[in-house]
Protein backbone atom coordinates (compact mmCIF):
# COMPACT_ATOMS: atom_id res chain seq x y z
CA UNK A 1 2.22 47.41 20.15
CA UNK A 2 -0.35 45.28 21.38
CA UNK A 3 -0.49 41.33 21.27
CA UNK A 4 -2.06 39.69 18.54
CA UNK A 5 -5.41 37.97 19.96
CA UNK A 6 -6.61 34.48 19.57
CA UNK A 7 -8.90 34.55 16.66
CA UNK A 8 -5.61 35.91 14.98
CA UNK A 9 -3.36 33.77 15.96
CA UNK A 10 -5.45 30.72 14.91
CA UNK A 11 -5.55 32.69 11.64
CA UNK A 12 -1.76 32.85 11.22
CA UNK A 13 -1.80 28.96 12.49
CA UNK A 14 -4.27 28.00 10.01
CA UNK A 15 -2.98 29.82 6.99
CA UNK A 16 -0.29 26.92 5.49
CA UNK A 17 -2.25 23.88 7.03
CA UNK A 18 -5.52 25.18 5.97
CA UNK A 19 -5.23 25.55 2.19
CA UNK A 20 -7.74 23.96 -0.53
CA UNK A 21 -6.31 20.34 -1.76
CA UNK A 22 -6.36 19.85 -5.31
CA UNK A 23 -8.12 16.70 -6.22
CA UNK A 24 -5.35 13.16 -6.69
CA UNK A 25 -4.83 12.08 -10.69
CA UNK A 26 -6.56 8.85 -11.33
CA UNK A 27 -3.38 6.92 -12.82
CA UNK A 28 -2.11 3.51 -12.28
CA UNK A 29 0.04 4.02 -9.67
CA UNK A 30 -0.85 6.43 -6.91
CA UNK A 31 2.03 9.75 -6.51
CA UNK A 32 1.82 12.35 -3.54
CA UNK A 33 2.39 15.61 -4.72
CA UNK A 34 2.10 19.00 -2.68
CA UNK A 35 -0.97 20.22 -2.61
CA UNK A 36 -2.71 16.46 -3.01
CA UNK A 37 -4.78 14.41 -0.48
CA UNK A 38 -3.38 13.05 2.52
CA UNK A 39 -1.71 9.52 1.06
CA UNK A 40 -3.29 7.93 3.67
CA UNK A 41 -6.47 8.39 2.60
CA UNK A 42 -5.33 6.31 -0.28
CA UNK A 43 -3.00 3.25 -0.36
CA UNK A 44 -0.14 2.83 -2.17
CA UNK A 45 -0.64 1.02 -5.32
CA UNK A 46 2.81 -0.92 -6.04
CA UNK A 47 3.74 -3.19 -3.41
CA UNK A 48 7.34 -4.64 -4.08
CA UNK A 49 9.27 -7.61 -2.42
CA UNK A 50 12.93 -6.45 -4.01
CA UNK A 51 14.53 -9.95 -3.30
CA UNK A 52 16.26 -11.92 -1.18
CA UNK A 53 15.58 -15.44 -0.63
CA UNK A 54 13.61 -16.01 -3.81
CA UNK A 55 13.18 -13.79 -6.66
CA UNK A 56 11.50 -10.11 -6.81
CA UNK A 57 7.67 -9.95 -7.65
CA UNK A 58 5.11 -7.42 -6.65
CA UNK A 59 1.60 -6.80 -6.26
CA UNK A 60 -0.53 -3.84 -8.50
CA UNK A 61 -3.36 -2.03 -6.90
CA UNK A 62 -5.81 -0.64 -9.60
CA UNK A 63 -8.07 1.96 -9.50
CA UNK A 64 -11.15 -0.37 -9.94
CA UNK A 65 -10.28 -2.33 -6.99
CA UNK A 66 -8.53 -5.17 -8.42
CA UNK A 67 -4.96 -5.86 -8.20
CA UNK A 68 -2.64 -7.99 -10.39
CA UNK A 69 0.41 -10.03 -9.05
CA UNK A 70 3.40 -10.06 -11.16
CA UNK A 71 6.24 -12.88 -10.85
CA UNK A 72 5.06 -14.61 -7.72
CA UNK A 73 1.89 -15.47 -6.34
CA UNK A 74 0.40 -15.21 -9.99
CA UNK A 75 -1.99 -18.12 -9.13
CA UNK A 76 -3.61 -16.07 -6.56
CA UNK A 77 -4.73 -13.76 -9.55
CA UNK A 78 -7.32 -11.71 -9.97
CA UNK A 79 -6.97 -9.59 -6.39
CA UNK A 80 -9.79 -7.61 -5.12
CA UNK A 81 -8.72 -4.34 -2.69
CA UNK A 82 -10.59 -1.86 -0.72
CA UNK A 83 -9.70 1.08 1.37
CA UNK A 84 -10.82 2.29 4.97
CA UNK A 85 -8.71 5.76 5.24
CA UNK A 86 -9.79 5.95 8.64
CA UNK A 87 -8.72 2.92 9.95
CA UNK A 88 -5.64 2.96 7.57
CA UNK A 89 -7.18 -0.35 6.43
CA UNK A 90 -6.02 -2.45 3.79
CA UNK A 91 -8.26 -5.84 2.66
CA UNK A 92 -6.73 -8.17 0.06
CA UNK A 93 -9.22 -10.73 -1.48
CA UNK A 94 -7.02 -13.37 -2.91
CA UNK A 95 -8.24 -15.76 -5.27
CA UNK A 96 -7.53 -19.74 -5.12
CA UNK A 97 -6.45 -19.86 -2.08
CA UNK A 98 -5.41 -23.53 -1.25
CA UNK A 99 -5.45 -25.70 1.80
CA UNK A 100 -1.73 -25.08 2.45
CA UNK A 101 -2.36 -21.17 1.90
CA UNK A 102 -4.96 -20.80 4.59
CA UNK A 103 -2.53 -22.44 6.99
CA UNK A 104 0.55 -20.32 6.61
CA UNK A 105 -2.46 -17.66 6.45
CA UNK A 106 -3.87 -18.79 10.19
CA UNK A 107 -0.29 -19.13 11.49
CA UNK A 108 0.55 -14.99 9.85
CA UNK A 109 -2.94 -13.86 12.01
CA UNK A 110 -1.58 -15.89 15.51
CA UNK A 111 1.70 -14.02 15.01
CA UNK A 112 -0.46 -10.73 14.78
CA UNK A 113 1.24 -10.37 10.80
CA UNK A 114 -1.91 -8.73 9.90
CA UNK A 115 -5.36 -7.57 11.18
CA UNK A 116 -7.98 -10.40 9.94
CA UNK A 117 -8.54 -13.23 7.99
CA UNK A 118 -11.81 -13.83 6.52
CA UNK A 119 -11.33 -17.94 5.65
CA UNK A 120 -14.67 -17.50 3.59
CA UNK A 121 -13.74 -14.67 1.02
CA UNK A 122 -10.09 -15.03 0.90
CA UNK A 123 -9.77 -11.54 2.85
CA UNK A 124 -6.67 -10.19 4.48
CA UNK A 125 -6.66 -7.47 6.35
CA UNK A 126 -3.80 -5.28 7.06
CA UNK A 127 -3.41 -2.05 9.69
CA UNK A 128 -1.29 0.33 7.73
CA UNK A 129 1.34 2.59 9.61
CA UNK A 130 0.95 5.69 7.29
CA UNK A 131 4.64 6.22 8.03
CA UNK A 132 6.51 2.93 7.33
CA UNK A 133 3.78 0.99 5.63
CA UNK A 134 4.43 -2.89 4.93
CA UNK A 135 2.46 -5.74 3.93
CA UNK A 136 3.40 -9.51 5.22
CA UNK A 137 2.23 -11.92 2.54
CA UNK A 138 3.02 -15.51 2.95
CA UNK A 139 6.03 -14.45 5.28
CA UNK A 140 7.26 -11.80 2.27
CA UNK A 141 7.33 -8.37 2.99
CA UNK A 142 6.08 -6.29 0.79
CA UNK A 143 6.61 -2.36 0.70
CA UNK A 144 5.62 0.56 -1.61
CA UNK A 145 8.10 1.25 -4.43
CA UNK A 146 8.74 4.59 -3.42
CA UNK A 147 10.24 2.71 -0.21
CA UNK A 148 12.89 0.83 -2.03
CA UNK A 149 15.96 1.61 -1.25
CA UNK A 150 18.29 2.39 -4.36
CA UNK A 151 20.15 -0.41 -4.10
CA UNK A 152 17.04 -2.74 -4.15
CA UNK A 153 15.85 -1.56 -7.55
CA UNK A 154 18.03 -3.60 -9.96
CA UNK A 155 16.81 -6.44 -8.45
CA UNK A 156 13.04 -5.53 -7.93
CA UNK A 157 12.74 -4.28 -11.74
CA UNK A 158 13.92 -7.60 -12.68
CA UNK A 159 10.39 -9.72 -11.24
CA UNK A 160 8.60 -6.29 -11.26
CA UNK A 161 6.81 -4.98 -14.89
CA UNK A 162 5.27 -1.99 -13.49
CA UNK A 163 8.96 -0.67 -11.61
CA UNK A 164 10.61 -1.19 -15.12
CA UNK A 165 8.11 1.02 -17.05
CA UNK A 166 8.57 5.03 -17.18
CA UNK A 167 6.90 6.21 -14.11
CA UNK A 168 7.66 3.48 -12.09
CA UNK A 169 9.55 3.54 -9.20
């Protein structure tokens, strides 16, 4: 028998990571399925802080780019997003920011909490680790629902709409 060549073996390589991707669903709150995009290439769209200290709340990411807080931070409301997949960039426009907020902001970007601040527009900007992605937000963490841990989600459902809805979290 003679050994397969190298056009053939990057044939046999290719064959599972090389299939067609079916195009992601457009709902409110982004799923990874088998099959769909890369979920980098799109952010998570419930961010959740289950807890602790103060109360639950969380942040929605839209489809249209805006994003609703829900049970803290509700001042800051509306939220505009966008998305650099290849950067695994995440920018949060915040709205009514006050003088206190831009401080606790400027002391989050010295610590290296995030990637930029934009003092003008109100912008964020947060490096995502595709693999353990978390948001710091005023000194809150904030992590995807599907990253609760099950004994988190009493609580987070409780300052959380979306996670108490069917198809949430």
């Amino acid at each position: 028998m003679r050994p397969p060549s190298f056009a053939t073996l990057i044939a046999i390589l290719c064959a599972g990571a090389c299939q067609p991707r079916a195009q992601s669903s457009d709902s409110a709150v982004a799923e990874v399925r088998y099959g769909a995009p890369d979920a980098s290439a799109v952010p998570p769209r419930l961010w959740v802080f289950g807890g602790g200290e103060t109360g639950p709340f969380c942040l929605l990411l839209r489809d249209d780019g805006s994003g609703v807080f829900f049970s803290g931070f509700e001042a800051n409301n509306p939220v505009h997003w966008t998305y650099d997949s290849s950067a695994h960039r995440l920018d949060l426009t915040l709205s009514h920011l006050s003088v206190d907020d831009y401080s606790v902001l400027k002391d989050n970007l010295s610590r290296r909490y995030f990637r930029a601040l934009d003092s003008v527009s109100g912008t964020i900007s947060y490096s995502l680790d595709p693999d353990a992605p978390a948001i710091n937000l005023f000194n809150w963490i904030l992590k995807p629902s599907e990253y609760l841990e099950e004994w988190e989600l009493p609580s987070a459902r409780k300052g959380c709409p979306p996670l108490a809805t069917p198809g949430g979290a």
